[in-house]
Protein backbone atom coordinates (compact mmCIF):
# COMPACT_ATOMS: atom_id res chain seq x y z
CA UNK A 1 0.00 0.00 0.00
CA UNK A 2 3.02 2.51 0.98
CA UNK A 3 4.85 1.25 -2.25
CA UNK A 4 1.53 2.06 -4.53
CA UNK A 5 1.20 5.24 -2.61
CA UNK A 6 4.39 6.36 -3.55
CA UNK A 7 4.85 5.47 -6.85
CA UNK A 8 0.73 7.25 -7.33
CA UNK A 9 2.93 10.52 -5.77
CA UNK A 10 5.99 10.28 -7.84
CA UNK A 11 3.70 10.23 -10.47
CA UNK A 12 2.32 13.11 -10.04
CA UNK A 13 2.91 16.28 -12.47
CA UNK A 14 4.27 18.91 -10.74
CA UNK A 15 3.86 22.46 -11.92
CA UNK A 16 5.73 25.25 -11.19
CA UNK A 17 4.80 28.66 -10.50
CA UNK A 18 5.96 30.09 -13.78
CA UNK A 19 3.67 27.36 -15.80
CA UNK A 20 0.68 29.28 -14.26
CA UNK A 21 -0.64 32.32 -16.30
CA UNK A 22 -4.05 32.73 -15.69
CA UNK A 23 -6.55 31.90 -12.32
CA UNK A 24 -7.90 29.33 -14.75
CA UNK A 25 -4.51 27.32 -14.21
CA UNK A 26 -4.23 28.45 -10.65
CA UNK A 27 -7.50 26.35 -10.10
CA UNK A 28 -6.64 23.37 -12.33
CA UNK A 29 -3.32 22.49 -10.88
CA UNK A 30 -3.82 24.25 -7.41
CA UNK A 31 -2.43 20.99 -5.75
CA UNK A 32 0.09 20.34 -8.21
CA UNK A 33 2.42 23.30 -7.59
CA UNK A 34 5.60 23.21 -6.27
CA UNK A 35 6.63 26.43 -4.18
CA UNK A 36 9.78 27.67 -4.82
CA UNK A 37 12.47 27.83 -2.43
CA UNK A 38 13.14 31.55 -2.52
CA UNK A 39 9.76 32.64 -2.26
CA UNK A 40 10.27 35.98 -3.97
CA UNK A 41 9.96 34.64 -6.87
CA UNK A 42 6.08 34.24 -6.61
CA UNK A 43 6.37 38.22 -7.45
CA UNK A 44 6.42 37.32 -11.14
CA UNK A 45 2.59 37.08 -11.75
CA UNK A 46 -0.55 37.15 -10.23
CA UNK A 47 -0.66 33.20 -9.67
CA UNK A 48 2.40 33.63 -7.76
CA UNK A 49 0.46 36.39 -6.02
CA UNK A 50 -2.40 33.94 -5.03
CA UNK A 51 -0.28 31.28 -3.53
CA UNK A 52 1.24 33.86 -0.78
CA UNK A 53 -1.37 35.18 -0.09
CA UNK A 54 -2.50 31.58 1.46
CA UNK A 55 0.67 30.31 2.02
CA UNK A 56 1.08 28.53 5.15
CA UNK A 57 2.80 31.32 7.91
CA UNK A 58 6.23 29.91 7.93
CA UNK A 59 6.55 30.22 3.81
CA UNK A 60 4.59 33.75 4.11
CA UNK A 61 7.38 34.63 7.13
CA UNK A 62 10.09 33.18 4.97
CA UNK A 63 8.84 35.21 1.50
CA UNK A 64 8.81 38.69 4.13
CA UNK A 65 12.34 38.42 5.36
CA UNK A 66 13.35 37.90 1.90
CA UNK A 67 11.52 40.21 0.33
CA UNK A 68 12.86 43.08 3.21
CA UNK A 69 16.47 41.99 3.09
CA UNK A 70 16.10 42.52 -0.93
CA UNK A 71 14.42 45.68 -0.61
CA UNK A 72 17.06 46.98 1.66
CA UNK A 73 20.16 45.79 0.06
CA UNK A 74 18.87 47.52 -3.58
CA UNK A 75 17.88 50.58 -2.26
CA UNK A 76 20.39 51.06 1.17
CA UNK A 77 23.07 48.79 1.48
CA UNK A 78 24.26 48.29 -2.02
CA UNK A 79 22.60 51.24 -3.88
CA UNK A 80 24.88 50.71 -7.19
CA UNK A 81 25.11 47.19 -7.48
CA UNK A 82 21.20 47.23 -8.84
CA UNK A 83 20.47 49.37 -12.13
CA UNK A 84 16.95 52.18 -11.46
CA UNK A 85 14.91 49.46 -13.91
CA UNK A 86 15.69 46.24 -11.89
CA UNK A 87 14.67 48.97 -8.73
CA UNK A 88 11.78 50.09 -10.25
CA UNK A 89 10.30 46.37 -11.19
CA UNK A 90 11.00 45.17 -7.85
CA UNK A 91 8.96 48.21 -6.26
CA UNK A 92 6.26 47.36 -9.17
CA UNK A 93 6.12 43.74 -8.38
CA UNK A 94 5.29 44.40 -4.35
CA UNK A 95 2.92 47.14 -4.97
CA UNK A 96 1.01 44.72 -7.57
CA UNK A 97 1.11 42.24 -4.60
CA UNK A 98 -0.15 44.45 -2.33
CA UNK A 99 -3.21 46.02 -4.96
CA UNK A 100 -3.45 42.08 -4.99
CA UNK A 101 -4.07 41.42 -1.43
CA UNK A 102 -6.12 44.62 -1.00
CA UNK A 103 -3.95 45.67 1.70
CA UNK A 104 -0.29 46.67 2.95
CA UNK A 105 2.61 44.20 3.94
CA UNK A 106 4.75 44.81 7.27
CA UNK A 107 8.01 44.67 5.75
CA UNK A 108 7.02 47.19 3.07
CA UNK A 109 5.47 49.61 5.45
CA UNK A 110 8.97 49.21 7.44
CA UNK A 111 10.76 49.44 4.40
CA UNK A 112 9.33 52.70 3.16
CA UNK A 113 9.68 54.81 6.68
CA UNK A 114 13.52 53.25 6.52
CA UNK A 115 13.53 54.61 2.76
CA UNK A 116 11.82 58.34 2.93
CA UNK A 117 14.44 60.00 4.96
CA UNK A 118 17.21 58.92 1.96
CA UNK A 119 14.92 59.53 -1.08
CA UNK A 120 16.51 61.62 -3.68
CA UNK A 121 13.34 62.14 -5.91
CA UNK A 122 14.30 59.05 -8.56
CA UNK A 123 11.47 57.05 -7.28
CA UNK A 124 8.82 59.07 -6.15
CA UNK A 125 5.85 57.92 -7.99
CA UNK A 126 6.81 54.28 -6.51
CA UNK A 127 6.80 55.74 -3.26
CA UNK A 128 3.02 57.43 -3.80
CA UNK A 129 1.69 54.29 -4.83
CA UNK A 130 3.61 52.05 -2.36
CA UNK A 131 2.21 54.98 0.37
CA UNK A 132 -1.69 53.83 -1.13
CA UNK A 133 -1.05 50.28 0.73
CA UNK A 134 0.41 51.60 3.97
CA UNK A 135 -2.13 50.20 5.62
CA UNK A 136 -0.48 48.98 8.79
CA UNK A 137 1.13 52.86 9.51
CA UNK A 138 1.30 53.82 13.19
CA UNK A 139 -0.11 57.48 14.38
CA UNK A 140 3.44 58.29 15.44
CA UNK A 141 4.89 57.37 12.08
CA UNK A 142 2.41 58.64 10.06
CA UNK A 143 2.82 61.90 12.19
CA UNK A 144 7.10 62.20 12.24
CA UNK A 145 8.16 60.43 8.77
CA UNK A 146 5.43 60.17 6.27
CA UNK A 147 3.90 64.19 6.89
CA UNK A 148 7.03 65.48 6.35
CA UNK A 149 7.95 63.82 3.52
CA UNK A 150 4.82 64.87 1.48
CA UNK A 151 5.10 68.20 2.70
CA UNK A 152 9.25 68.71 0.87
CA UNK A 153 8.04 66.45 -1.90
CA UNK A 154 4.61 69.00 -2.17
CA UNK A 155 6.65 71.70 -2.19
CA UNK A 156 9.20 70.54 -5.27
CA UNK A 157 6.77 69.03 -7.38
CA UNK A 158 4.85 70.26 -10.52
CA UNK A 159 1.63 71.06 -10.88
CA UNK A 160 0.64 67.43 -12.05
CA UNK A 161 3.06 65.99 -9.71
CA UNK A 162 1.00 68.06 -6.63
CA UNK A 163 -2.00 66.46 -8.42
CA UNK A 164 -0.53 63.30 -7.81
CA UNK A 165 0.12 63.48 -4.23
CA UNK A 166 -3.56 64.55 -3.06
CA UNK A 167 -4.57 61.47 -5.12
CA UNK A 168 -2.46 59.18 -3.61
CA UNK A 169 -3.35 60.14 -0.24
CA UNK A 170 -7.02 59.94 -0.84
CA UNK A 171 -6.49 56.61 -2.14
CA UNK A 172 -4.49 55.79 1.02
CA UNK A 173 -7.49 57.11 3.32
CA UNK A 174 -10.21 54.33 1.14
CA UNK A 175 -7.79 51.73 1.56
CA UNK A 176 -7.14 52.59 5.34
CA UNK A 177 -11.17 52.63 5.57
CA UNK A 178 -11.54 49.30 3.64
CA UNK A 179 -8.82 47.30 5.62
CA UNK A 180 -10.60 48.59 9.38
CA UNK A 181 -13.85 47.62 8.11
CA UNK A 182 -14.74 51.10 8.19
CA UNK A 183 -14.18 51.60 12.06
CA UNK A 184 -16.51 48.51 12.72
CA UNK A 185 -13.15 46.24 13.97
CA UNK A 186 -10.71 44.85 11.32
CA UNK A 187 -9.98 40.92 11.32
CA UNK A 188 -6.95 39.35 11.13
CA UNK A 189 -6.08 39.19 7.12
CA UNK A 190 -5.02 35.99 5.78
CA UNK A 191 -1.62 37.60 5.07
CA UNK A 192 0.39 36.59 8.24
CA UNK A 193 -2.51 36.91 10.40
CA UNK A 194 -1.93 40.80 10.40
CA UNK A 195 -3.85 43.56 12.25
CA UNK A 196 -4.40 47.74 12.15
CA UNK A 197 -1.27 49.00 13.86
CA UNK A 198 -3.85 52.21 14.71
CA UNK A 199 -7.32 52.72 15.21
CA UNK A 200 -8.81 54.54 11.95
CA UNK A 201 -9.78 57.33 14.61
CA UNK A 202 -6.24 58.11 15.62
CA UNK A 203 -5.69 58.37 12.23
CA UNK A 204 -7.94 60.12 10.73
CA UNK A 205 -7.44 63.66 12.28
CA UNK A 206 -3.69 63.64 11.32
CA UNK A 207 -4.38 62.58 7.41
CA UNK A 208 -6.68 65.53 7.72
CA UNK A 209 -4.13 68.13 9.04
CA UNK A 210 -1.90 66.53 6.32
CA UNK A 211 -4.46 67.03 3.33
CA UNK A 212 -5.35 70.24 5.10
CA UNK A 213 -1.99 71.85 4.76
CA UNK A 214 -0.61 70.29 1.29
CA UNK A 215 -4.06 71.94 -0.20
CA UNK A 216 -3.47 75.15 1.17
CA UNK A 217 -0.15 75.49 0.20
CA UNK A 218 -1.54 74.14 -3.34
CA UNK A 219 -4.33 76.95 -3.36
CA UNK A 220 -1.27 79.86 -2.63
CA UNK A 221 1.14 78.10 -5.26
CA UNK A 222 -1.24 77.20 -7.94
CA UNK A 223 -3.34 80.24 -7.64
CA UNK A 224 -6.50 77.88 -7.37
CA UNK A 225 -5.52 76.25 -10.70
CA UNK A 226 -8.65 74.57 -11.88
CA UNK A 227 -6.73 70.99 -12.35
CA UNK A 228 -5.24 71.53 -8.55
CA UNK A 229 -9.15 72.52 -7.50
CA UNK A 230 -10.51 69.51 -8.95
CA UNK A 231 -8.08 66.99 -7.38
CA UNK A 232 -8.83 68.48 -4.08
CA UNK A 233 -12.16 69.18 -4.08
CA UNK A 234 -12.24 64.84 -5.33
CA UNK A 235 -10.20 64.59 -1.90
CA UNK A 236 -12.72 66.01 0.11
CA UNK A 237 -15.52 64.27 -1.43
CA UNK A 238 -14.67 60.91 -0.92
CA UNK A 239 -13.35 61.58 2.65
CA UNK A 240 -16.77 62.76 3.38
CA UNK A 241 -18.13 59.67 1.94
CA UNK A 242 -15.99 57.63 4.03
CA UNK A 243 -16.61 59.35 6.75
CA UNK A 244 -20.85 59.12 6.70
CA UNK A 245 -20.37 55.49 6.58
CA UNK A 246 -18.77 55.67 10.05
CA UNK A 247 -21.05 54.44 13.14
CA UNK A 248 -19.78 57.82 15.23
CA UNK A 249 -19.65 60.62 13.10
CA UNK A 250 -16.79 62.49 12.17
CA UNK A 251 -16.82 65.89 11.12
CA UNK A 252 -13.87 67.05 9.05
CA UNK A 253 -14.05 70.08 6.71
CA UNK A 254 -12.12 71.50 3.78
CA UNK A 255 -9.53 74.36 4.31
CA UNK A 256 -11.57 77.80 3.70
CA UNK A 257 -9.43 78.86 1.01
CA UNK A 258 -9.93 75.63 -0.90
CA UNK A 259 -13.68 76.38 -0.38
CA UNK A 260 -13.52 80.10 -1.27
CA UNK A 261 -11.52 78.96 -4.49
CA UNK A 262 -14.09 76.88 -5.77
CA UNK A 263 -16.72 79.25 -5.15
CA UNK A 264 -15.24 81.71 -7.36
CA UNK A 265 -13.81 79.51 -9.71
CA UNK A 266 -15.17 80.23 -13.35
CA UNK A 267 -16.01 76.06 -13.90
CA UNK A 268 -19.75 75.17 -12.84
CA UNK A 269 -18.78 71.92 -12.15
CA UNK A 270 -16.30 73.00 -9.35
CA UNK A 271 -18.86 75.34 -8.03
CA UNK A 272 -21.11 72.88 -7.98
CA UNK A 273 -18.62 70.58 -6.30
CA UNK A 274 -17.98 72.77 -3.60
CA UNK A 275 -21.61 73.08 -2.99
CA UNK A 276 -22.38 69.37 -2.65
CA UNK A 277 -19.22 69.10 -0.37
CA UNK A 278 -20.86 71.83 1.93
CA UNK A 279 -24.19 69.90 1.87
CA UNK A 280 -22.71 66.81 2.87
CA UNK A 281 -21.26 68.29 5.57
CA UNK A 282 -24.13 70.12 6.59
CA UNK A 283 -25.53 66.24 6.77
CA UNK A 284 -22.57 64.60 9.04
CA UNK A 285 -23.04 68.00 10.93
CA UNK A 286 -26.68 66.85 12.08
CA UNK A 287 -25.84 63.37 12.75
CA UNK A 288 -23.25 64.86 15.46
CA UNK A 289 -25.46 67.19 16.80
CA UNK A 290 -28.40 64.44 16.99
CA UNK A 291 -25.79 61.86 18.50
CA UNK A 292 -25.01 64.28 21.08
CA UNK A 293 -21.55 65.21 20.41
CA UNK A 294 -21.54 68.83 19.12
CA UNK A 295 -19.26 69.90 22.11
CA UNK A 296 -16.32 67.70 20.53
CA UNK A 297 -17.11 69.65 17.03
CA UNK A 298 -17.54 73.71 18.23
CA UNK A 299 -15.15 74.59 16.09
CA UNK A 300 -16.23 73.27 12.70
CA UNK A 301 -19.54 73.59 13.36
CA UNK A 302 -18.92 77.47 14.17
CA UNK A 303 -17.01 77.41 10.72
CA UNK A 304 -19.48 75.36 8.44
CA UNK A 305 -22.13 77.98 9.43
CA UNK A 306 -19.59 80.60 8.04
CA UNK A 307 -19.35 79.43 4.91
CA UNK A 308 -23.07 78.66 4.46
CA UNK A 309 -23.77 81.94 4.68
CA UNK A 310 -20.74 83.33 3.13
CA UNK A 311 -22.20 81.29 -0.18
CA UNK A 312 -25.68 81.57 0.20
CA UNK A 313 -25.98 85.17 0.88
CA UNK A 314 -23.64 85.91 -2.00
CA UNK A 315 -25.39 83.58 -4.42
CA UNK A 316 -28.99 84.46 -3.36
CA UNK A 317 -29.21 87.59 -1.54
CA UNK A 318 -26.41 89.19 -3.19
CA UNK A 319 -24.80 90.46 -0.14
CA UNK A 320 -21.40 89.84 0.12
CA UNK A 321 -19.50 92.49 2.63
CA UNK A 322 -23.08 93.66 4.14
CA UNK A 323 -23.39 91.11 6.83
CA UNK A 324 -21.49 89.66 10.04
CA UNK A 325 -20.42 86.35 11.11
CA UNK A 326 -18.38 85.23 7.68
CA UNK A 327 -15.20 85.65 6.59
CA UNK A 328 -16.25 87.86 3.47
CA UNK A 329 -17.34 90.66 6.04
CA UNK A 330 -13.76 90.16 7.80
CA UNK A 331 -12.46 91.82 4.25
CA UNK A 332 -10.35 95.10 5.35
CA UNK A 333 -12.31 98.58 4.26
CA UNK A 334 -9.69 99.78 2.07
CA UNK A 335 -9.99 96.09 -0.33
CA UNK A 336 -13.58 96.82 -0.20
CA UNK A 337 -12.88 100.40 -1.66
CA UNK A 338 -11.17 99.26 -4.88
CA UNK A 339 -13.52 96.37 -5.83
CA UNK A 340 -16.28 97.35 -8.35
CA UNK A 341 -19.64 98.79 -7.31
CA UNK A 342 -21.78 95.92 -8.11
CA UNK A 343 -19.42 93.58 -6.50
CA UNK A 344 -22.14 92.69 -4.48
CA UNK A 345 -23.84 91.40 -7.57
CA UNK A 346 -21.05 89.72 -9.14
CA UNK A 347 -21.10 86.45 -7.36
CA UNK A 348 -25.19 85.58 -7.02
CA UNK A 349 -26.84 82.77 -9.31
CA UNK A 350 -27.67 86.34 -11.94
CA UNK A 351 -23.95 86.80 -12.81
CA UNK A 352 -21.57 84.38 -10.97
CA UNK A 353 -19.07 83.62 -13.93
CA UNK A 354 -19.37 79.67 -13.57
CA UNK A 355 -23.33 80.08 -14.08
CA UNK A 356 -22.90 83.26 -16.83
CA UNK A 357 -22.04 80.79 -20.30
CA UNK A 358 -25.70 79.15 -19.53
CA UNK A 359 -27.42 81.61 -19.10
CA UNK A 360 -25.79 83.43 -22.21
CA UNK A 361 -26.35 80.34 -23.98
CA UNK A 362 -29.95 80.51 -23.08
CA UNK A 363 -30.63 84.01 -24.37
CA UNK A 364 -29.38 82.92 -27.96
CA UNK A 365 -32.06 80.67 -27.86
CA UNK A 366 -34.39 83.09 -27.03
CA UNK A 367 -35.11 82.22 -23.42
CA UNK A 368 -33.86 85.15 -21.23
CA UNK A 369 -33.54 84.63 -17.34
CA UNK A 370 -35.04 87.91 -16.05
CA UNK A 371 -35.23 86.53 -12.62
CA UNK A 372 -33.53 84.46 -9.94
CA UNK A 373 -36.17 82.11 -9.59
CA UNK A 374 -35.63 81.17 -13.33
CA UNK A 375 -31.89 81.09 -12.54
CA UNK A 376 -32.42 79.26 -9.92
CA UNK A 377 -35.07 76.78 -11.90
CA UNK A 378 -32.04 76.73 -14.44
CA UNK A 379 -29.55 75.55 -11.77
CA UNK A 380 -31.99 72.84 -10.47
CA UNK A 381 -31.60 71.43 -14.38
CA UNK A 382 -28.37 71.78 -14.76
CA UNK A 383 -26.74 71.66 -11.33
CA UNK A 384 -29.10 70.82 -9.08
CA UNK A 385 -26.33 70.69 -6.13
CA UNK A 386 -26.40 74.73 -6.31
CA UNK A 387 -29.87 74.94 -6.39
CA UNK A 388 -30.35 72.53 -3.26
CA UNK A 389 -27.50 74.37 -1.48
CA UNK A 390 -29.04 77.53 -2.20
CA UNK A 391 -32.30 76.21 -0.69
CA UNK A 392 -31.52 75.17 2.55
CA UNK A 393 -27.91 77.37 3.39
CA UNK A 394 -30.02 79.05 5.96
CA UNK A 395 -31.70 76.58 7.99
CA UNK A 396 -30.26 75.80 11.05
CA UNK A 397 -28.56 72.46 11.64
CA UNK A 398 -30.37 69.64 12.71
């Protein structure tokens, strides 16, 4: 029986890992495959992918130390021994492992911290998208290596490069939400049995000082660009997404020159943008206040009512500099002296230069907009954000 058995196992095809190209093989020969002893080599495709990812925890240990030693030697220890393209695939291959996994790897996260202080700039869009799967970040780190490093690398970059950052980090905030089960208690992933380092509400207040102060210095460098708007106002948006899905709300708003950008911005979409941002805040803002913790939220709370009525006075009531308690009436007397006479006027749903090409469009047809009920009917068409925003800017939260 032991004889037959054997000879049935020697038998057997073996495959290796490199014979595998699609899941279609992973599934055929699943049983078949023989690991190979330096376990890096399952980088080379997405089979190889597959198999560590439900490796047993001594081959997924093994395939870490490796994998860090390697990491370390290219980029540290032996910096010229490895040419930028073999560097460069090796970062590919572990972020595609990661993307894989749907979640960050210890030794990478170690790796990278080790890395930012010595970074030169040659491999800084590996580092952005290695930074999307730094899942397993600690506050302190996050706080002392990686916020410092975006801030320099902010500051050097391009516009598109600046771009690049904000998207990366809002990538890294939906993958941070996705891997803690959106604050409801992460499990242990089948990747070495690993855990959140930090709870997502440690965390989130510092990504938001980080996005906070890379967008402001965007606004002053970029002059609100409307490419650098975009990106940022897309930042906010899906934080505030993440954020209503949270069983304790969170209330986290965008910087107020990022908001007073987009207002006067001359694209309707952006303006329209900002306006659903405020909106959704205005909704987390009542779920705090209903749950009972306003007094942990003054602050913002204090501020979103600002620039409700900032925008909705100035886009319905035409009053911009007439009125207390926003930052538009904090404007010194002698800027108020050289602006226009109608300034007032310039920014209400009438004449705002985002809404303007519509309703210009509009009277070549023949239909005139005499009225800001018809602008406003025109906005509820077209972007219906602005119209609802306009609609309710003045009702108290609740």
């Amino acid at each position: 029986y032991f004889q037959m058995g054997s000879t049935i196992y020697q038998d057997k095809p073996t495959k290796s890992i490199f014979d595998l190209s699609t899941i279609t093989d992973v599934g055929r020969h699943y049983f078949n495959v023989e690991l190979p002893s330096n376990a890096t080599s399952l980088l080379a495709n997405s089979a190889g992918y597959h198999f560590l990812t439900f490796a047993p925890y001594e081959y997924q240990s093994r395939f870490s130390h490796n994998l860090y030693t390697t990491l370390r030697r290219a980029f540290l220890l032996e910096y010229a021994h490895s040419s930028r393209a073999q560097k460069t695939q090796l970062l590919e291959m572990s972020i595609d492992f990661c993307r894989y996994m749907q979640q960050g790897i210890p030794v990478l996260t170690r790796f990278f911290l080790e890395f930012l202080p010595h970074e030169t700039g040659d491999f800084r869009g590996e580092l952005l998208r290695l930074l999307e799967w730094c899942t397993l970040v600690s506050t302190g780190d996050l706080t002392e290596i990686v916020a410092p490093f975006l801030d320099s690398m902010f500051l050097e970059s391009s516009l598109l490069e600046k771009c690049a950052i904000i998207r990366s980090l809002r990538r890294f905030l939906r993958n941070l939400f996705v891997n803690q089960n959106f604050g409801k208690g992460a499990s242990s992933s089948p990747f070495l049995g690993q855990v959140p380092v930090s709870d997502l509400s440690d965390l989130l207040p510092i990504i938001g000082k980080i996005a906070e102060r890379i967008v402001v210095k965007g606004m002053n460098i970029t002059f609100g660009d409307p490419i650098f708007l975009n990106e940022s106002l897309n930042f906010y948006e899906e934080l505030l997404r993440l954020l209503g899905s949270l069983d304790t709300p969170v209330l986290l708003l965008p910087p107020s020159p990022l908001v007073y950008g987009a207002f006067c911005s001359k694209s309707c979409a952006i303006l329209s943008k900002i306006c659903g941002i405020l909106l959704k805040c205005r909704e987390i803002c009542g779920e705090v206040i209903r749950g009972g913790f306003q007094a942990e939220f003054v602050d913002e709370i204090e501020e979103l009512g600002k620039f409700g009525r900032d925008l909705g006075e100035a886009l319905w009531n035409s009053r911009v500099f007439e009125r207390k308690g926003g930052y538009f009436e904090n404007l010194k007397n002698d800027i108020e002296d050289i602006l226009p006479d109608d300034a007032e006027y310039r920014l209400d749903i009438m004449r705002h230069i985002a809404i303007l090409p519509y309703m210009c469009t509009l009277g070549g047809t023949g239909l005139h907009l005499s009225s800001k009920n018809a602008a406003l009917f025109l906005a509820e068409s077209y972007f219906p954000k602005v119209s609802e925003f306009i609609e309710i800017f003045d009702e108290p939260f609740q």
